[in-house]
Protein backbone atom coordinates (compact mmCIF):
# COMPACT_ATOMS: atom_id res chain seq x y z
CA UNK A 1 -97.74 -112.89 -16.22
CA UNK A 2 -94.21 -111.37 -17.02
CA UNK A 3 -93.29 -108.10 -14.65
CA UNK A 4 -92.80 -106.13 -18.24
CA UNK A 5 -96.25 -107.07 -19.47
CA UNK A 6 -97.89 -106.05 -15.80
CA UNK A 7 -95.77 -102.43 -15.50
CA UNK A 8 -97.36 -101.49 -19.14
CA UNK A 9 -101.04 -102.16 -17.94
CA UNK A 10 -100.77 -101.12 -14.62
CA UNK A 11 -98.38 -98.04 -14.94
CA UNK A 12 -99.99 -96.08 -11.77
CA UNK A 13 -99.89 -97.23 -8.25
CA UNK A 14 -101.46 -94.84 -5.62
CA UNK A 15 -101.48 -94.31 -2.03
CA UNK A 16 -105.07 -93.25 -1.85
CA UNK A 17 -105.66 -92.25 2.15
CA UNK A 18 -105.77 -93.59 5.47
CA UNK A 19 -108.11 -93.70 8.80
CA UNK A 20 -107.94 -93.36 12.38
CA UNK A 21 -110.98 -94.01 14.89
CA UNK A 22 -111.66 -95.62 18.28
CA UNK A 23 -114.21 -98.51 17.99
CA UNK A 24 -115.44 -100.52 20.33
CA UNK A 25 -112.52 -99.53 22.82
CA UNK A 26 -110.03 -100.73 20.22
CA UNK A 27 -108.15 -98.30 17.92
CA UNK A 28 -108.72 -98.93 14.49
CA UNK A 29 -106.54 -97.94 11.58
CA UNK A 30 -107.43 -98.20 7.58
CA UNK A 31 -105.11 -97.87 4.53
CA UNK A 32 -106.78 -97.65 1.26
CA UNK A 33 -104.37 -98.19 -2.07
CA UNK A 34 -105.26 -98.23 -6.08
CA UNK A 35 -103.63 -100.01 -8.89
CA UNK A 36 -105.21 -97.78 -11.67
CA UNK A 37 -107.33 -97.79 -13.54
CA UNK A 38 -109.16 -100.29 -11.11
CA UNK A 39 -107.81 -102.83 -8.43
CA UNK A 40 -108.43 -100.94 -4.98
CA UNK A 41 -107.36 -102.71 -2.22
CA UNK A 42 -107.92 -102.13 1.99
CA UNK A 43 -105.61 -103.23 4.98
CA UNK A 44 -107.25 -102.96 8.49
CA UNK A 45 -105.27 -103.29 11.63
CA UNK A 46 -106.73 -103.13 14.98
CA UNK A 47 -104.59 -102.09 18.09
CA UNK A 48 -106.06 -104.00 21.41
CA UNK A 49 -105.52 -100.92 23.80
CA UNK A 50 -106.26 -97.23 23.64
CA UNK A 51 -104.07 -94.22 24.01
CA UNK A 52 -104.34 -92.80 27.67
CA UNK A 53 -102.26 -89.48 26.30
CA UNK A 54 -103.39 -86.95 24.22
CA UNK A 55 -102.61 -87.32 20.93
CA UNK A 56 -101.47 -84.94 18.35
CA UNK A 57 -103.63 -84.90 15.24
CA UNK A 58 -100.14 -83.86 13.07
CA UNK A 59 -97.88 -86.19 14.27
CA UNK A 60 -100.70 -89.07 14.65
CA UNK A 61 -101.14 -88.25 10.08
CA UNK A 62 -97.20 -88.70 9.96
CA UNK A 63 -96.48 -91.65 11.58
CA UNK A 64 -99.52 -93.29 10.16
CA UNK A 65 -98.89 -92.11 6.61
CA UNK A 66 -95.08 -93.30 6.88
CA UNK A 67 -96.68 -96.83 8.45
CA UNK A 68 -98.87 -96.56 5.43
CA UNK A 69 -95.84 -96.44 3.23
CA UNK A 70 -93.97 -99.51 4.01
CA UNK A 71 -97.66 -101.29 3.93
CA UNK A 72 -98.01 -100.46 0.38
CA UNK A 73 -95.34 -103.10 -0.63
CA UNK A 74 -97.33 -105.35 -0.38
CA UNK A 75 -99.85 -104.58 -3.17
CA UNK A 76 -97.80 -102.54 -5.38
CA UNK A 77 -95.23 -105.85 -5.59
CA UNK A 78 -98.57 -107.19 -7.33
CA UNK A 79 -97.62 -105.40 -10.82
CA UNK A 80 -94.37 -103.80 -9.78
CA UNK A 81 -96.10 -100.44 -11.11
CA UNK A 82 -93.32 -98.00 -12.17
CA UNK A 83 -94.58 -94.87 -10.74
CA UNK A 84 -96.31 -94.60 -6.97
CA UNK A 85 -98.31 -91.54 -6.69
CA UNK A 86 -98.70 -90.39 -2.70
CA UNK A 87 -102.19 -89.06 -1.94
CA UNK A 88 -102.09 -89.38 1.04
CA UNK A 89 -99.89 -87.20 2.79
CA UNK A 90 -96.68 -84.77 1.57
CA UNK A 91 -93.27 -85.98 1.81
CA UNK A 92 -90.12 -83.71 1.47
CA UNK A 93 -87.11 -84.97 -1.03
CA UNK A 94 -85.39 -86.49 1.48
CA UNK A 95 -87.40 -88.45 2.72
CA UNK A 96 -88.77 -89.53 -1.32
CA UNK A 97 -85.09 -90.89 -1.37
CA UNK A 98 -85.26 -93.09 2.09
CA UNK A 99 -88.53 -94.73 0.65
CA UNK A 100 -87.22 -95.54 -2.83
CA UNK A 101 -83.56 -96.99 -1.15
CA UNK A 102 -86.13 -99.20 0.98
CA UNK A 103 -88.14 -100.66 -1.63
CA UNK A 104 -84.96 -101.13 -4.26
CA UNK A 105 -83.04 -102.79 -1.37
CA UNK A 106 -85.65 -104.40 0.93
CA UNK A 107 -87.23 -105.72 -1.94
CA UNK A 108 -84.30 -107.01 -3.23
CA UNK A 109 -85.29 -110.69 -3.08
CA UNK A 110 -88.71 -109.78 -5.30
CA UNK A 111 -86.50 -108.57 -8.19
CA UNK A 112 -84.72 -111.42 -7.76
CA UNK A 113 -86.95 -114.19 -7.69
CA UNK A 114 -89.33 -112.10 -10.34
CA UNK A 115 -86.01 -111.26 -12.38
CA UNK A 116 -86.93 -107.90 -12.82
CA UNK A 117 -84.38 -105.52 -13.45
CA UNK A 118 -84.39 -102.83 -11.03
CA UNK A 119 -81.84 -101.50 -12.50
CA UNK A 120 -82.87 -99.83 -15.99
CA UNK A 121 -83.74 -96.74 -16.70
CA UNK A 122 -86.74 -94.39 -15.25
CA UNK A 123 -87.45 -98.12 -13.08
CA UNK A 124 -89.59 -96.09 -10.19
CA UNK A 125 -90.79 -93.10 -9.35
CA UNK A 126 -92.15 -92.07 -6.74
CA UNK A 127 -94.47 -88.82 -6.77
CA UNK A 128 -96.15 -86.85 -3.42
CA UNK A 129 -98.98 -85.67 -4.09
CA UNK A 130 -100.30 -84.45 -0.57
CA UNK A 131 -100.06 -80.43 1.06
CA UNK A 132 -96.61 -79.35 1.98
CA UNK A 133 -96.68 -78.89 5.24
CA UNK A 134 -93.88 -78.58 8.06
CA UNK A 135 -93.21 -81.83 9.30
CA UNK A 136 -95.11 -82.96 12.63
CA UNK A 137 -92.53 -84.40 15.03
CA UNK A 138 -93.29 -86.23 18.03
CA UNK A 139 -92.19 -86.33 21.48
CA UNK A 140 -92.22 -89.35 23.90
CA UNK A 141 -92.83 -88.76 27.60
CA UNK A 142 -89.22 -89.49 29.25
CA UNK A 143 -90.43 -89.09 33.28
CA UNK A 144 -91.16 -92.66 33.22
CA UNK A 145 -88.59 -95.21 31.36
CA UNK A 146 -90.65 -97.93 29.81
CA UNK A 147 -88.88 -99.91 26.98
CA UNK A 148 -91.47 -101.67 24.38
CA UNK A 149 -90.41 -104.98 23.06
CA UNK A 150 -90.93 -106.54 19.39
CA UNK A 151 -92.45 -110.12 20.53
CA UNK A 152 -91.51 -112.87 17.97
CA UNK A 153 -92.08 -116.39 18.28
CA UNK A 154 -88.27 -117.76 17.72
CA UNK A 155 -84.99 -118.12 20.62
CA UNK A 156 -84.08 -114.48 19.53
CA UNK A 157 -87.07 -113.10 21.77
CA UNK A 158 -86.49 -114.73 24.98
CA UNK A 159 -82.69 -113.67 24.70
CA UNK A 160 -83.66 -110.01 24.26
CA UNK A 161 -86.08 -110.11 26.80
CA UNK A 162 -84.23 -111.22 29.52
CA UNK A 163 -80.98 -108.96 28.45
CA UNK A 164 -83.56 -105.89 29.03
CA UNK A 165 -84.97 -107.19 32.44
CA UNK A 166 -81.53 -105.68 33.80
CA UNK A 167 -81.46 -103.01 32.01
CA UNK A 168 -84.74 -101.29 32.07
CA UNK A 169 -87.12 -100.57 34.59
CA UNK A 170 -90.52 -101.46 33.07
CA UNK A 171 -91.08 -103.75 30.12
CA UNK A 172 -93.88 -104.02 27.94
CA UNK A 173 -94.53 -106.57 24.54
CA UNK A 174 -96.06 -105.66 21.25
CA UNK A 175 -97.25 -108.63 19.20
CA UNK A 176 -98.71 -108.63 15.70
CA UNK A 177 -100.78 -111.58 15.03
CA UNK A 178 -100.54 -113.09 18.05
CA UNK A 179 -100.47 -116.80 18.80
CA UNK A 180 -100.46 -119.28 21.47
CA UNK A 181 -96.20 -119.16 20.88
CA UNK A 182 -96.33 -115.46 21.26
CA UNK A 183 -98.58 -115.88 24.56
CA UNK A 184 -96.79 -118.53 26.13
CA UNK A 185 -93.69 -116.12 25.87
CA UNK A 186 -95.18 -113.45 27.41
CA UNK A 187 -96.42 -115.35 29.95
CA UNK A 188 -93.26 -116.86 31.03
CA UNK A 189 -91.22 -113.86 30.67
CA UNK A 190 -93.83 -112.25 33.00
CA UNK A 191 -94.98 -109.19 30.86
CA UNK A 192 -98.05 -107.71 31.90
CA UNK A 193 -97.98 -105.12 29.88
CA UNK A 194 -98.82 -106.30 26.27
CA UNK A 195 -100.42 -104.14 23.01
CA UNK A 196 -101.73 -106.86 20.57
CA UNK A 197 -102.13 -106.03 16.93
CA UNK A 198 -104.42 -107.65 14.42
CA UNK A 199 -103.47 -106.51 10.85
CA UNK A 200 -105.13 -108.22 7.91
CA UNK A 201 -104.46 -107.80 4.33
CA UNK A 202 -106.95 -107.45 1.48
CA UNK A 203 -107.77 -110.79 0.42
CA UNK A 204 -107.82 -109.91 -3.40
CA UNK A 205 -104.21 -109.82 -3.12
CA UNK A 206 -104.27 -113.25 -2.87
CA UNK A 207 -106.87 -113.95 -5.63
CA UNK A 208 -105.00 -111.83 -8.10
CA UNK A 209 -101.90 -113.97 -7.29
CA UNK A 210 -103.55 -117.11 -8.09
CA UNK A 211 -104.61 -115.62 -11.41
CA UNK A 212 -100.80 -114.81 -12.65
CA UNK A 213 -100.04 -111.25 -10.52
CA UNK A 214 -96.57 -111.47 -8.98
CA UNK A 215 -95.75 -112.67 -6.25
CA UNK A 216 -92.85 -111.87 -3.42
CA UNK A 217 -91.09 -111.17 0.06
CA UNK A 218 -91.52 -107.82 1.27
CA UNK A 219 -89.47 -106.17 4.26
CA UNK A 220 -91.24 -107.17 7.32
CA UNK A 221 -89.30 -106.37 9.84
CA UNK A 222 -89.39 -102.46 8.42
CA UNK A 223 -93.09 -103.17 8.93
CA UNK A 224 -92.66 -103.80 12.43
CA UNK A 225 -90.36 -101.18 12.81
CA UNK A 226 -92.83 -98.35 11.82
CA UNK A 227 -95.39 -99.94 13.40
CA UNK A 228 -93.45 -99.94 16.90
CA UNK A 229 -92.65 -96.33 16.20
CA UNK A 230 -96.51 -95.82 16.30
CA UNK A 231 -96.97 -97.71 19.34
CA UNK A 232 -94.19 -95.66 21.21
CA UNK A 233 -95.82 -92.11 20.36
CA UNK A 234 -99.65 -93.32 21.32
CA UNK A 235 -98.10 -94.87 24.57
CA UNK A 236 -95.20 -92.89 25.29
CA UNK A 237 -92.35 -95.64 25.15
CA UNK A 238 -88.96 -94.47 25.56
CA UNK A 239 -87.26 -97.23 23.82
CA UNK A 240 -87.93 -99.93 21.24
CA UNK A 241 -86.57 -103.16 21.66
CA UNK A 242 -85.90 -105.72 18.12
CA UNK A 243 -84.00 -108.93 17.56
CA UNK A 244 -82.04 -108.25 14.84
CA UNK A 245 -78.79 -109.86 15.27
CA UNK A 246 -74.93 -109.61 13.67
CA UNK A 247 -75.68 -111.94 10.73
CA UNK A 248 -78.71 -110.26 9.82
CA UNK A 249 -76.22 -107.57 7.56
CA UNK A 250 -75.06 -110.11 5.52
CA UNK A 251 -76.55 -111.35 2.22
CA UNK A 252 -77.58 -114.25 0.33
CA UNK A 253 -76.04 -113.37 -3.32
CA UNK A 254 -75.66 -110.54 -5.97
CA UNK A 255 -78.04 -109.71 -8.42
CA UNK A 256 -77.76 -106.85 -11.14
CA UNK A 257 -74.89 -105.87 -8.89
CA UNK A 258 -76.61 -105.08 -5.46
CA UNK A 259 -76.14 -107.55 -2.66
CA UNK A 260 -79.79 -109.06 -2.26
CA UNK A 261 -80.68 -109.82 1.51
CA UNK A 262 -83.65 -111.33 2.67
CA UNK A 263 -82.86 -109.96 6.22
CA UNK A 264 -82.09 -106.66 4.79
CA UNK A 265 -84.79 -105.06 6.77
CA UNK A 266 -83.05 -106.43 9.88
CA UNK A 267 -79.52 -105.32 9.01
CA UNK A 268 -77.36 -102.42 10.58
CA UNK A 269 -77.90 -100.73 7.47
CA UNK A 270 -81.34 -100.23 7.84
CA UNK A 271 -81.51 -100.07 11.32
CA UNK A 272 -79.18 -97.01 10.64
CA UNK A 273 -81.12 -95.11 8.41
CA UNK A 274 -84.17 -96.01 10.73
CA UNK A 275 -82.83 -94.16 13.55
CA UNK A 276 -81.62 -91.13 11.32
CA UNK A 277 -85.01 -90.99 9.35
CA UNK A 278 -87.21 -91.30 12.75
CA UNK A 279 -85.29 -88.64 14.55
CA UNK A 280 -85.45 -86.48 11.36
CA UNK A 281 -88.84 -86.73 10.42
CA UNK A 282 -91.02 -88.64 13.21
CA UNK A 283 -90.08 -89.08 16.75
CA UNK A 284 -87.30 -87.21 17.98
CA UNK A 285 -86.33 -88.42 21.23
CA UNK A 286 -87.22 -92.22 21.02
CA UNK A 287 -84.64 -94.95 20.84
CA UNK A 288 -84.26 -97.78 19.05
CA UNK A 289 -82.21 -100.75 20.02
CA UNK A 290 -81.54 -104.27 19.35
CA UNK A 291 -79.42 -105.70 22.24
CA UNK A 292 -78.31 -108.81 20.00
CA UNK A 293 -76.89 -106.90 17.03
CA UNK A 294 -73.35 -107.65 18.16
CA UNK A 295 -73.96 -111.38 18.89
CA UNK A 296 -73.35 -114.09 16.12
CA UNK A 297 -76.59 -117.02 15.91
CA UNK A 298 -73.80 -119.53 17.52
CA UNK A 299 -73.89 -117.02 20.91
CA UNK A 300 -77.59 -116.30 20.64
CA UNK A 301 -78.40 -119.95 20.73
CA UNK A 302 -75.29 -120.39 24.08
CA UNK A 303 -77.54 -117.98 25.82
CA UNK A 304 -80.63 -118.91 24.79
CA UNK A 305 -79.99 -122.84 26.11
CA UNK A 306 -80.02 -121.54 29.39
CA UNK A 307 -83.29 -120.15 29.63
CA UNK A 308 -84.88 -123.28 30.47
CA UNK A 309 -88.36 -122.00 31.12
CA UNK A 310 -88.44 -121.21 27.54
CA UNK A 311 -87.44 -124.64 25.60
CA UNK A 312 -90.80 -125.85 25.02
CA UNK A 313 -92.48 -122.67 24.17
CA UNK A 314 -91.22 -121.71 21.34
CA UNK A 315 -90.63 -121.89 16.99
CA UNK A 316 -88.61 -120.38 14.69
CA UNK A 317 -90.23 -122.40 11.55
CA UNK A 318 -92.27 -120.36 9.07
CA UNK A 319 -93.91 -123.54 7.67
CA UNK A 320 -95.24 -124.48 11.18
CA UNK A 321 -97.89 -121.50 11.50
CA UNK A 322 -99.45 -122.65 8.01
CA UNK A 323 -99.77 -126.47 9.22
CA UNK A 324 -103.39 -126.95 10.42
CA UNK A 325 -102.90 -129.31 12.84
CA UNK A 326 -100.91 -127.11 15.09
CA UNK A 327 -99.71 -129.68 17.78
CA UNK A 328 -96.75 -130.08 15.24
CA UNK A 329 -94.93 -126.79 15.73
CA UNK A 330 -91.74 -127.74 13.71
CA UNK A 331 -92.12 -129.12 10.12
CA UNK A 332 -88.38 -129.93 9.91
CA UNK A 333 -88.11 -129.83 6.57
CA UNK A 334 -87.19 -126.30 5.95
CA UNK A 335 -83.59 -124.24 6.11
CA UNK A 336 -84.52 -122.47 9.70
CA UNK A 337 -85.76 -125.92 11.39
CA UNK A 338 -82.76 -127.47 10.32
CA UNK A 339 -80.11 -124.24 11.10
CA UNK A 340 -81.82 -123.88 14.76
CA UNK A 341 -81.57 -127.28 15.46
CA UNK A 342 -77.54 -127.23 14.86
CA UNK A 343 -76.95 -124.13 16.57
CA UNK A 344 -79.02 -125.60 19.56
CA UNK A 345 -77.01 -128.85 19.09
CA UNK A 346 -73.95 -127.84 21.18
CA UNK A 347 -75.34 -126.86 24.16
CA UNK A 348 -78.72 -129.13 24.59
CA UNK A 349 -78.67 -132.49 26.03
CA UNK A 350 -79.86 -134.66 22.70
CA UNK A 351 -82.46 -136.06 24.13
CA UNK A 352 -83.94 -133.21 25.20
CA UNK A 353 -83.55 -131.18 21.73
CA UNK A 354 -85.16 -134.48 20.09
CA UNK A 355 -88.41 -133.73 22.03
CA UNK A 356 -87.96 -130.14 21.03
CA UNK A 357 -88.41 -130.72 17.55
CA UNK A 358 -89.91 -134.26 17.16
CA UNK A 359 -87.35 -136.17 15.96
CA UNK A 360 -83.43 -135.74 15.16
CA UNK A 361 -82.80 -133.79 12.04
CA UNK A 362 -78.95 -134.70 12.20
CA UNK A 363 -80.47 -138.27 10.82
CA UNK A 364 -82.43 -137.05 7.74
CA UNK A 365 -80.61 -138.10 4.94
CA UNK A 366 -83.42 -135.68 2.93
CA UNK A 367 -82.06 -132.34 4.86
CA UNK A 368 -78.82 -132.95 3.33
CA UNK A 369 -79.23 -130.48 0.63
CA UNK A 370 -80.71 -127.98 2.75
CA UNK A 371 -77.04 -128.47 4.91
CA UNK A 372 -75.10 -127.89 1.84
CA UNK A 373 -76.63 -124.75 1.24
CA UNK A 374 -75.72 -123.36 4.46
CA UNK A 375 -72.67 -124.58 4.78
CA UNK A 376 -71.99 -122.30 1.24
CA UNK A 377 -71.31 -125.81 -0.35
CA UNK A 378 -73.62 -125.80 -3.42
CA UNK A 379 -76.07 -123.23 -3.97
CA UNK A 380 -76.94 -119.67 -2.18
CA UNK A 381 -77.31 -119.25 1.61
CA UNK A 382 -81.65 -119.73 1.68
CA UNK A 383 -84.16 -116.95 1.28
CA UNK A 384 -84.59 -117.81 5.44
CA UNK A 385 -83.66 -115.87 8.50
CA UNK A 386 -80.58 -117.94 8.53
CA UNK A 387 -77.02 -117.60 10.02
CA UNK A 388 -73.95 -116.93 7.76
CA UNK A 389 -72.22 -120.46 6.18
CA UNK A 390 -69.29 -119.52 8.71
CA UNK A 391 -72.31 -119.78 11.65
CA UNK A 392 -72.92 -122.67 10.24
CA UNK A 393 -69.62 -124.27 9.71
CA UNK A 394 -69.14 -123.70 13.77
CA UNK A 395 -72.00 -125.04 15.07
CA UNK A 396 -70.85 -128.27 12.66
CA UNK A 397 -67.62 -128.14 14.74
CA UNK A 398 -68.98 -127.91 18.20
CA UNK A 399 -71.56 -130.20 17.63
CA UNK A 400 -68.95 -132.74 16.18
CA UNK A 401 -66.91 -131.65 19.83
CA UNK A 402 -70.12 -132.63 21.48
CA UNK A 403 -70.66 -135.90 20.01
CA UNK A 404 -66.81 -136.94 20.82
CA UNK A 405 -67.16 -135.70 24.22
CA UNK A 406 -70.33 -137.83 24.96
CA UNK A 407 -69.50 -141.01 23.52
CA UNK A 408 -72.79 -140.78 21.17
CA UNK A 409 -73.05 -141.65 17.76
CA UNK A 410 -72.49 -139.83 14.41
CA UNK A 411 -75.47 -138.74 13.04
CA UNK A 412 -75.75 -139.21 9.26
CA UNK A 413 -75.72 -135.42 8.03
CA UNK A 414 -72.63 -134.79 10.26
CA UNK A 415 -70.45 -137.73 8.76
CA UNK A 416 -68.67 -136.70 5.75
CA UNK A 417 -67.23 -133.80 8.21
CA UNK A 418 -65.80 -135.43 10.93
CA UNK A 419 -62.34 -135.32 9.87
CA UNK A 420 -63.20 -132.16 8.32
CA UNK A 421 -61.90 -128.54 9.81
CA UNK A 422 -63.19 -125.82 8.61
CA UNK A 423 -60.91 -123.13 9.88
């Protein structure tokens, strides 16, 4: 089904309500959404510790209606509604203007893919219909400094991590979904203290999908970044640690005019208006940091080759967590398998970042493509959490250094540049 013919029978999307309890000695959160007149749909998310603090019933309703917000997206991307009505809580006009730049940019890739046109008239709006009330702020406990670290599964984690070991005193990792990838990091970056997070979506999302209902990427990382800011008021973290790094800010291509990111929720943009928006209207004194955000992929992946005790234990593939059999980690086939494995090129001992992966991408005539698109040659940079073309380009160069400085062979992707410069 078109977007045009889905936003005139399913004009109304609505924010319904959301729950809090303790179950079981878990804490248990609901958020409960209509498409009118009739597709209701549930999220639940379960949170593997409880609070030890006493918790404010006000600022507990605001962060969890703001978390609620940024879930929505993905239902409402279903029919692309063009009004979203907010039951569920009252938001002030300010804030009604942060939530409607986050959905026009950070679903920027949706419009694209969907070609909808974000840009014509009366496209969204975006109604409160909750009790004005002064907004609830919260306040984080700063006697003891504990910093609260967003645990992925790719070379950007271990590189945060071990930056913040100097820096603060106690660490602790929050992990949605976790895995044995996001386990094995933990474990050998010795953090005890860990808050696991179980979030599943309503399955009919997926059924509706099948049956023509649209389909598209949503901001996760704004996800995790309201869900961290929930974490840090229930157990009083002073700081909140992401991986977003330098070439997160920069796009993939224009569309209708606006620069159309798929990182966009990881870029200094948002991470801006985060910071502004949280001290505004949700926690006041927390901070929120990404220790890579000046570092290029090419630098992330120097430092990253030294932590050794990390190499085999972990994946930056998206494809690998759908295969079944799950002693393949890597499906090198995709843009990030191939992108990691050239930054990692340079500094890695080929042998060794063969048994990383499997095999040696740098031969796969099939990736060339893929390469191409990186590099900026044909095509768009891929909907991927990939570096910039210039990233690329470099780790092309120093791997090419490499290869001349060990005697070894020229793999087949890397041959039409070896005469090649690229600055």
């Amino acid at each position: 089904m078109e977007a045009k013919t889905l936003r005139e029978k399913y004009p109304e999307f609505v924010f319904k309500d959301f729950s809090f309890r303790i179950k079981d000695k878990k804490t248990e959160i609901e958020f409960f959404y209509l498409i009118k007149p009739n597709l209701s749909f549930r999220t639940n998310i379960s949170i593997s510790v409880l609070p030890k603090k006493q918790i404010k019933e006000k600022v507990l309703k605001n962060l969890l209606l703001n978390l609620g917000l940024v879930e929505m997206l993905n239902y409402w991307k279903l029919t692309c509604s063009p009004k979203i009505k907010i039951e569920a809580g009252f938001l002030e006009k300010e804030q009604l203007k942060f939530w409607k730049k986050l959905i026009l940019k950070g679903m920027g890739q949706y419009f694209f893919e969907n070609q909808i046109d974000f840009k014509e008239k009366n496209f969204l709006k975006i109604e409160t219909q909750g009790k004005r009330d002064k907004i609830a702020l919260g306040k984080i406990n700063r006697k003891e400094k504990k910093c609260l670290i967003a645990i992925g599964g790719g070379k950007d984690t271990p590189v945060v991590i071990e930056i913040l070991k100097k820096k603060c005193k106690k660490l602790a990792g929050f992990v949605l979904n976790p895995n044995e990838i996001h386990q094995k990091i933990l474990e050998k970056a010795k953090i005890k203290e860990r808050i696991l997070v179980k979030r599943s979506l309503d399955e009919k999302i997926f059924e509706l999908q099948k049956i023509g209902f649209l389909k598209g990427h949503t901001p996760f990382s704004a996800f995790l970044a309201f869900l961290s800011l929930l974490l840090a008021y229930l157990f009083d973290y002073q700081k909140i640690a992401f991986g977003w790094e330098r070439s997160s800010s920069f796009g993939n291509l224009k569309y209708k005019g606006m620069v159309i990111n798929h990182q966009w929720s990881k870029s200094k943009e948002f991470e801006k208006m985060l910071k502004n928006y949280s001290k505004k209207y949700l926690l006041e004194n927390v901070s929120i940091v990404s220790p890579i955000r000046n570092l290029s992929e090419i630098e992330i992946a120097k430092i990253f080759s030294q932590l050794k005790d990390y190499h085999f234990d972990f994946v930056s593939c998206n494809s690998a967590f759908k295969i079944k059999n799950r002693t393949q980690r890597w499906c090198n086939k995709c843009p990030k398998c191939l992108f990691t494995f050239l930054c990692l090129f340079p500094f890695l001992p080929t042998e060794k970042i063969v048994k990383i992966f499997g095999k040696n991408l740098l031969e796969d005539k099939k990736l060339k493509p893929i390469l191409e698109r990186l590099t900026g040659e044909k095509g768009f940079k891929p909907f991927e959490c990939v570096g910039t073309p210039k990233e690329t380009k470099l780790a092309i160069e120093l791997s090419l250094k490499k290869i001349k400085e060990e005697g070894e062979k020229l793999p087949v992707l890397l041959q039409k540049y070896a005469n090649r410069r690229f600055s």
